[in-house]
C-alpha atoms as a PDB file:
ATOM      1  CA  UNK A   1     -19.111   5.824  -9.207  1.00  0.00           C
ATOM      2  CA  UNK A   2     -16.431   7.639 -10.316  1.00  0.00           C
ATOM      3  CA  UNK A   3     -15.472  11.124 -11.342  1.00  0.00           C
ATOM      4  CA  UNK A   4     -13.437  10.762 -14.335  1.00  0.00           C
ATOM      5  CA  UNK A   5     -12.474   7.278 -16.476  1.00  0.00           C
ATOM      6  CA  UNK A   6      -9.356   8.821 -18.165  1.00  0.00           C
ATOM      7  CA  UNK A   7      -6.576  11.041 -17.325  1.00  0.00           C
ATOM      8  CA  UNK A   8      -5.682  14.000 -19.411  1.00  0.00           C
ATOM      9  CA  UNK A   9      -8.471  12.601 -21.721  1.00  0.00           C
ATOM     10  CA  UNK A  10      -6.246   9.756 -23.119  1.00  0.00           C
ATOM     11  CA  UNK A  11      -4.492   7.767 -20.295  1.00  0.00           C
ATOM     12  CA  UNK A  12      -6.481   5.190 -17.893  1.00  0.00           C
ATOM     13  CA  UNK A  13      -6.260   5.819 -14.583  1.00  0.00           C
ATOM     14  CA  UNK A  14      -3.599   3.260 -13.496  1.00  0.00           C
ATOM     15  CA  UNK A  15      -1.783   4.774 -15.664  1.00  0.00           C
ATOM     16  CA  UNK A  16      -2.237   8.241 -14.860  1.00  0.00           C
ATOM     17  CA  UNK A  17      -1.545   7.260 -11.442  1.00  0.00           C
ATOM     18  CA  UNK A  18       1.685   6.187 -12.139  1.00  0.00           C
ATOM     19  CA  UNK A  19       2.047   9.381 -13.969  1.00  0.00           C
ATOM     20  CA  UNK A  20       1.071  11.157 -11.160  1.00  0.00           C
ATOM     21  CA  UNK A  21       3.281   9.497  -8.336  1.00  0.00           C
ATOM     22  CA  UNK A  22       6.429   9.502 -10.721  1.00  0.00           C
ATOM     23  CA  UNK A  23       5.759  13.152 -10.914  1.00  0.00           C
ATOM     24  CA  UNK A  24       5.272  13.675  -7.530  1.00  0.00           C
ATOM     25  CA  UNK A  25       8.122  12.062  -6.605  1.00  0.00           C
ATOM     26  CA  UNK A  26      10.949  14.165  -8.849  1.00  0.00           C
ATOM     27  CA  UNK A  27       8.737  17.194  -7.372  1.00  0.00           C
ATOM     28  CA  UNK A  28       9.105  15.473  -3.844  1.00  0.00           C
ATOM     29  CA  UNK A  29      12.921  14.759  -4.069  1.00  0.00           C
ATOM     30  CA  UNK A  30      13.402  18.282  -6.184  1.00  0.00           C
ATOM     31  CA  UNK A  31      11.738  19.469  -2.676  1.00  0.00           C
ATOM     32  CA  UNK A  32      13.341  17.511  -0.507  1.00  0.00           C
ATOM     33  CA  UNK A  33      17.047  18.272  -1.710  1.00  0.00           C
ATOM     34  CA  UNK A  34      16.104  22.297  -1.420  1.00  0.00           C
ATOM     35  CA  UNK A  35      15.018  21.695   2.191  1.00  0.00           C
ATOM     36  CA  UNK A  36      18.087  20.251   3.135  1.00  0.00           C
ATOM     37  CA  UNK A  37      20.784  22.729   1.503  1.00  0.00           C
ATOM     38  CA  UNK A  38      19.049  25.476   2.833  1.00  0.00           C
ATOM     39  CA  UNK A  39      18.605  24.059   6.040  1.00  0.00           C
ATOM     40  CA  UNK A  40      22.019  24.234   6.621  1.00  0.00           C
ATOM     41  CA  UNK A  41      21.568  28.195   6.357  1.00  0.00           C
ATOM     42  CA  UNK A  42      18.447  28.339   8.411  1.00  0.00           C
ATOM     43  CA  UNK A  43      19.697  26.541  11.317  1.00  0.00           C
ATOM     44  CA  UNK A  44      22.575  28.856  11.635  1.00  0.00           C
ATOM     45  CA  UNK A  45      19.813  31.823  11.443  1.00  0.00           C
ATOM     46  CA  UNK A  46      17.615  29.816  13.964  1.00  0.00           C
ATOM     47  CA  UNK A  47      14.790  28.529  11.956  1.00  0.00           C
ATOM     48  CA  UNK A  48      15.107  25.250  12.656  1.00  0.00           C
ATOM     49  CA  UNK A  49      11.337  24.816  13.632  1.00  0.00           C
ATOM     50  CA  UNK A  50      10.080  25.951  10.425  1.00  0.00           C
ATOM     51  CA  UNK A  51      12.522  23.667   8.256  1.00  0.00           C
ATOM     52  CA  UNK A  52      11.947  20.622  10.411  1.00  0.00           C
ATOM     53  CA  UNK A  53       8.508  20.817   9.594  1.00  0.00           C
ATOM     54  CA  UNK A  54       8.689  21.102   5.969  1.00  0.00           C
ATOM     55  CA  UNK A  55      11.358  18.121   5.721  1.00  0.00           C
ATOM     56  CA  UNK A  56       8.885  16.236   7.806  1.00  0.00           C
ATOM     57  CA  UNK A  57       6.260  17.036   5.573  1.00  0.00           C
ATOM     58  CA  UNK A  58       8.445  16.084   2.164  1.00  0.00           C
ATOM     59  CA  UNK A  59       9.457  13.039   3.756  1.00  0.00           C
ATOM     60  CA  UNK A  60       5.679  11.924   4.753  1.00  0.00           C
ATOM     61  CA  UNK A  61       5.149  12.981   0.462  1.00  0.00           C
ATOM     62  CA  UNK A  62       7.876  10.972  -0.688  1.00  0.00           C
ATOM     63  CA  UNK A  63       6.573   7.977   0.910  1.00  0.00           C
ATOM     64  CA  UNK A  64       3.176   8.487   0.081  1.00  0.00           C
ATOM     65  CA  UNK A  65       4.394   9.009  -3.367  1.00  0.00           C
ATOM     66  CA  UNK A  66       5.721   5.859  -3.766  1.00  0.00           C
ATOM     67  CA  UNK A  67       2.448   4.248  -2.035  1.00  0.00           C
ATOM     68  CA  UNK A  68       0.932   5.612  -4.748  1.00  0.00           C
ATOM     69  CA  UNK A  69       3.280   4.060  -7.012  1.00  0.00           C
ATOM     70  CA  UNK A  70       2.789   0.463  -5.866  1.00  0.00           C
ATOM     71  CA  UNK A  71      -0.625   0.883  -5.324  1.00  0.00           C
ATOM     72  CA  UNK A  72      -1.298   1.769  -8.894  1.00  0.00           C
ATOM     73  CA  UNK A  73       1.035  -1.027  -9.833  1.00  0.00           C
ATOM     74  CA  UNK A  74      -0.562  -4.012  -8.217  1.00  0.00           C
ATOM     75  CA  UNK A  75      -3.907  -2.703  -7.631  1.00  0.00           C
ATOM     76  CA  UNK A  76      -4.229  -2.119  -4.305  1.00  0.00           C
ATOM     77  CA  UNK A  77      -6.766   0.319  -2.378  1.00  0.00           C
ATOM     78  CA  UNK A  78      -5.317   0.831   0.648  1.00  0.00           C
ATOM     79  CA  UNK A  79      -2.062   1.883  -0.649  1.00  0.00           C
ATOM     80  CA  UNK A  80      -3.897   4.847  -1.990  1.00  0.00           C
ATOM     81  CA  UNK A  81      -5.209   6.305   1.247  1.00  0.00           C
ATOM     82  CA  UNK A  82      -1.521   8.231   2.537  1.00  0.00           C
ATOM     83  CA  UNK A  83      -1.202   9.615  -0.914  1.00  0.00           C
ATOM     84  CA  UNK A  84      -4.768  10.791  -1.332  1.00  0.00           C
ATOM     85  CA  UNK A  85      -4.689  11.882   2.895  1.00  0.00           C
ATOM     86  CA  UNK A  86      -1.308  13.854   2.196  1.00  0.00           C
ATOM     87  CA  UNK A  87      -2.164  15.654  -0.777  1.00  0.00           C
ATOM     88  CA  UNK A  88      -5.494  16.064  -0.131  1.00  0.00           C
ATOM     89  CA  UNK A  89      -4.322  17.942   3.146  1.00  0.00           C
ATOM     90  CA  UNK A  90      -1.558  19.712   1.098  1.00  0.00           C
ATOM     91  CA  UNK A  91      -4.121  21.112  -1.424  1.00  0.00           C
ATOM     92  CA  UNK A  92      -6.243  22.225   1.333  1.00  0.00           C
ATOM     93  CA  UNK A  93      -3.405  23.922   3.173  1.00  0.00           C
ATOM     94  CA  UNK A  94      -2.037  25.965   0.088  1.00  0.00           C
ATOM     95  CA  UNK A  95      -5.674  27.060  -0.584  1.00  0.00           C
ATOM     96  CA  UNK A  96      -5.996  28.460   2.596  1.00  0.00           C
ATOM     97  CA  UNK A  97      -2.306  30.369   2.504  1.00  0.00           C
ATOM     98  CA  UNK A  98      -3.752  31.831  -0.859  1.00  0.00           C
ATOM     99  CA  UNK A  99      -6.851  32.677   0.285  1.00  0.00           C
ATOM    100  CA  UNK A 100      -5.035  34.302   3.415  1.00  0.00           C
ATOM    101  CA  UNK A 101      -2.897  36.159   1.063  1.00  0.00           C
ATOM    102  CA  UNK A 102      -5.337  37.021  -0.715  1.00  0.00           C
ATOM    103  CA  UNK A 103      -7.666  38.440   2.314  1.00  0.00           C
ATOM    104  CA  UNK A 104      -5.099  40.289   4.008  1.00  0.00           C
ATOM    105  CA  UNK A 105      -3.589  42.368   0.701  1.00  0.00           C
ATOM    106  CA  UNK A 106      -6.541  43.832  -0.126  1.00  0.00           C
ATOM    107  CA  UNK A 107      -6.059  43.744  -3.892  1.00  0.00           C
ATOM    108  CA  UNK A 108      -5.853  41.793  -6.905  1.00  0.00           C
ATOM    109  CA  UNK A 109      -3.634  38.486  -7.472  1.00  0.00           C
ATOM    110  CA  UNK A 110      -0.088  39.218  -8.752  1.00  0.00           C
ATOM    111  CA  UNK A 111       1.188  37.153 -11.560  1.00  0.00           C
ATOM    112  CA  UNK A 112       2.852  34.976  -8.780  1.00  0.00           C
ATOM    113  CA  UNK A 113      -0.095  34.344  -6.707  1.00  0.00           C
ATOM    114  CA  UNK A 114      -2.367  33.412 -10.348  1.00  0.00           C
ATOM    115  CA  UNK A 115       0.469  30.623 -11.446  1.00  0.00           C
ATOM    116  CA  UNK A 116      -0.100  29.211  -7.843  1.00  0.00           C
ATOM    117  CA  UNK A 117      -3.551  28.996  -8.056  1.00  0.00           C
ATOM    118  CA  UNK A 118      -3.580  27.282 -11.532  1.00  0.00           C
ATOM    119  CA  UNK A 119      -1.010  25.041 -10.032  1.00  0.00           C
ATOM    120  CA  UNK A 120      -3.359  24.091  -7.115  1.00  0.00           C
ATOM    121  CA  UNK A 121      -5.904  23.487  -9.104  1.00  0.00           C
ATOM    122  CA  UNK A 122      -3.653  21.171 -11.040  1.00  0.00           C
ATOM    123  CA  UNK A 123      -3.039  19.280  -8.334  1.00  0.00           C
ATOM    124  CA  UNK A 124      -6.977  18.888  -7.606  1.00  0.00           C
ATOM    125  CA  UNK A 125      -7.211  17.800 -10.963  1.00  0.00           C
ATOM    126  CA  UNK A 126      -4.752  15.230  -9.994  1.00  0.00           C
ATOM    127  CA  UNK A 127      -6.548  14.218  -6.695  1.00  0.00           C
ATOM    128  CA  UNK A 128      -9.613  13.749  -8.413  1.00  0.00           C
ATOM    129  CA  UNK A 129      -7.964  11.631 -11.225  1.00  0.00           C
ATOM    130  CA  UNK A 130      -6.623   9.010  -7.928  1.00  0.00           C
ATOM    131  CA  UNK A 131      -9.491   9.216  -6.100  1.00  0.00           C
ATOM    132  CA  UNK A 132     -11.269   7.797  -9.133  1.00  0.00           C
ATOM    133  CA  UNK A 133      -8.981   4.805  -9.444  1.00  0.00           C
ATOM    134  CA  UNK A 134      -9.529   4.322  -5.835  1.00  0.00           C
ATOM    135  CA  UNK A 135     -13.342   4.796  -6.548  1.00  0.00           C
ATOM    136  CA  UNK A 136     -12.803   1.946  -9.849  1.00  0.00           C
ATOM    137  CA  UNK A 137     -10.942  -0.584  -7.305  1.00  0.00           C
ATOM    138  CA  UNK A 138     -13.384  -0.643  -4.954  1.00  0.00           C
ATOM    139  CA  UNK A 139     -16.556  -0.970  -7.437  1.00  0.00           C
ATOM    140  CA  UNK A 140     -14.288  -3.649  -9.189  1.00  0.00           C
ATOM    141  CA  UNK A 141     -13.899  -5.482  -5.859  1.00  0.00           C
ATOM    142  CA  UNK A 142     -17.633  -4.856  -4.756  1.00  0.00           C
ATOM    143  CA  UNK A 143     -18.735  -6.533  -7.945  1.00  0.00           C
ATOM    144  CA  UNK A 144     -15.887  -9.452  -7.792  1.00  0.00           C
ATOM    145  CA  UNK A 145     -17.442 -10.224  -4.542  1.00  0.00           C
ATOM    146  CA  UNK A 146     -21.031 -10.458  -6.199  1.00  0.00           C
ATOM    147  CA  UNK A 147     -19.801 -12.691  -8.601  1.00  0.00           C
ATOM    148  CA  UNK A 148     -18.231 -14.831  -6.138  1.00  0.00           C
ATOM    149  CA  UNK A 149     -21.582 -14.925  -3.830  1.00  0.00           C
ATOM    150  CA  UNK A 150     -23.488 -15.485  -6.791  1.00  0.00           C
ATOM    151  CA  UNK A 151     -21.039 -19.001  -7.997  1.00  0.00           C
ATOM    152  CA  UNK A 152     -21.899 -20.028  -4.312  1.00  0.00           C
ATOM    153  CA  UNK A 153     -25.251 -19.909  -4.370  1.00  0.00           C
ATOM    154  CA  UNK A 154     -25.102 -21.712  -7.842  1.00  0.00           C
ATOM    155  CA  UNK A 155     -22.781 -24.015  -6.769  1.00  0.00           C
ATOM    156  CA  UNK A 156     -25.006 -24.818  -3.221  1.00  0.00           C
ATOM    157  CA  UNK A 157     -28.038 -25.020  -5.766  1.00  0.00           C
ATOM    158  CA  UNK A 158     -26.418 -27.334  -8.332  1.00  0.00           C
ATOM    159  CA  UNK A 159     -24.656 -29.762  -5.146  1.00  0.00           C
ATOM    160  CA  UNK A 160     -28.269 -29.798  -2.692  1.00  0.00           C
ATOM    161  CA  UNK A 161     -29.815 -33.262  -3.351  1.00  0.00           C
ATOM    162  CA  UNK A 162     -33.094 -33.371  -4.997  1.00  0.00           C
ATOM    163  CA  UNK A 163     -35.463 -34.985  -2.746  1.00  0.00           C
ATOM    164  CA  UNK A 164     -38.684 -33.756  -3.934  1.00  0.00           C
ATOM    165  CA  UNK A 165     -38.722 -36.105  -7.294  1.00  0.00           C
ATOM    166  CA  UNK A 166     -38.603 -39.627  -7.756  1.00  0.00           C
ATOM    167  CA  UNK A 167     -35.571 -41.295  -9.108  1.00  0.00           C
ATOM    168  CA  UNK A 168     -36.131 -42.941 -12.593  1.00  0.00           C
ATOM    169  CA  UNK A 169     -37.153 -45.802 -12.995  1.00  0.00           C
ATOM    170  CA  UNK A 170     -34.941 -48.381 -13.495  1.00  0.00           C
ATOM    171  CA  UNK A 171     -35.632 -50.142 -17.267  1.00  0.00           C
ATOM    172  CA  UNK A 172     -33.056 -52.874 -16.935  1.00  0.00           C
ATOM    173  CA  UNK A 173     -35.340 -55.516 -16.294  1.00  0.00           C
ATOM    174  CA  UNK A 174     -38.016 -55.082 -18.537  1.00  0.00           C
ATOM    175  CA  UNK A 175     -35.215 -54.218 -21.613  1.00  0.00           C
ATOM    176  CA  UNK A 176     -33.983 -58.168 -20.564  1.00  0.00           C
ATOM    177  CA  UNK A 177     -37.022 -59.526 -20.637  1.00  0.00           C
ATOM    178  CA  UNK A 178     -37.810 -57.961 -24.391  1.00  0.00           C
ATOM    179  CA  UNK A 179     -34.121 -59.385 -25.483  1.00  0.00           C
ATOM    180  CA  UNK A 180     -34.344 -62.514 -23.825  1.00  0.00           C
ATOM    181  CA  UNK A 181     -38.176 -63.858 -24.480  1.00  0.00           C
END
């Protein structure tokens, strides 16, 4: 069953999930071009560990982005799994920075740390939104396949020869002699 049936309260979900990975993937690329002009600068300063983790981590997003494209696109349920694996992991992840902000400050959200909170809740909105179109594909395929077993066993039904009654009789004969006499 799932969650929601429209995005933003007037959009299906295919089409919020385009929304979604087209947004993702400006975001993604916006991301992905920051990482690597400033990893120019960090590599001289010798943070290339930390940088070659994040561009790993935009480039997994910008292909799970456009998963999420084509699997909104043509349908597909399996093509939703990296996007809703990566960002599911990515929402969990910021949570846990905030909350470990949070912890160890001792004191009351800046205005910084409340815009990233809204924003991560955004983007569980968002999750939520997918993983309902992956929940609607699946009870769309469940049901296709019930309506496929179901035309067998009509079809078995209407082809299996009926042996238990007797074939009709045959009037031929007795309409000749009536014609003929």
């Amino acid at each position: 069953m799932a969650l929601f049936n429209k995005f933003c309260g007037c959009f299906g979900l295919q089409t919020g999930s385009v929304i979604i990975g087209w947004l993702g993937l400006v975001v993604s690329i916006l991301v992905f071009l920051h990482s690597a002009f400033t990893f120019s600068y960090f590599y001289s300063n010798g943070y290339i560990y930390v940088i070659s983790w994040e561009l790993s981590f935009v480039i997994l997003t910008l292909l799970s982005q456009g998963a999420l494209i084509y699997a909104a696109l043509k349908n597909t349920k399996l093509m939703l799994v990296p996007w809703l694996l990566t960002v599911g992991l990515g929402i969990l992840l910021f949570a846990a920075y905030l909350a470990e902000k949070a912890i160890s400050s001792f004191r009351y959200p800046d205005v910084i740390e409340s815009i990233l909170m809204v924003i991560d809740g955004l983007f569980l909105y968002f999750w939520l939104c997918v993983f309902s179109f992956y929940q609607k594909i699946k009870e769309n395929e469940v049901s296709k396949l019930e309506c496929q077993n179901e035309g067998a066993e009509l079809q078995e039904i209407s082809s299996a020869p009926i042996s238990d009654e007797k074939p009709p009789p045959d009037y031929s004969e007795y309409e000749n002699k009536i014609y003929f006499e």
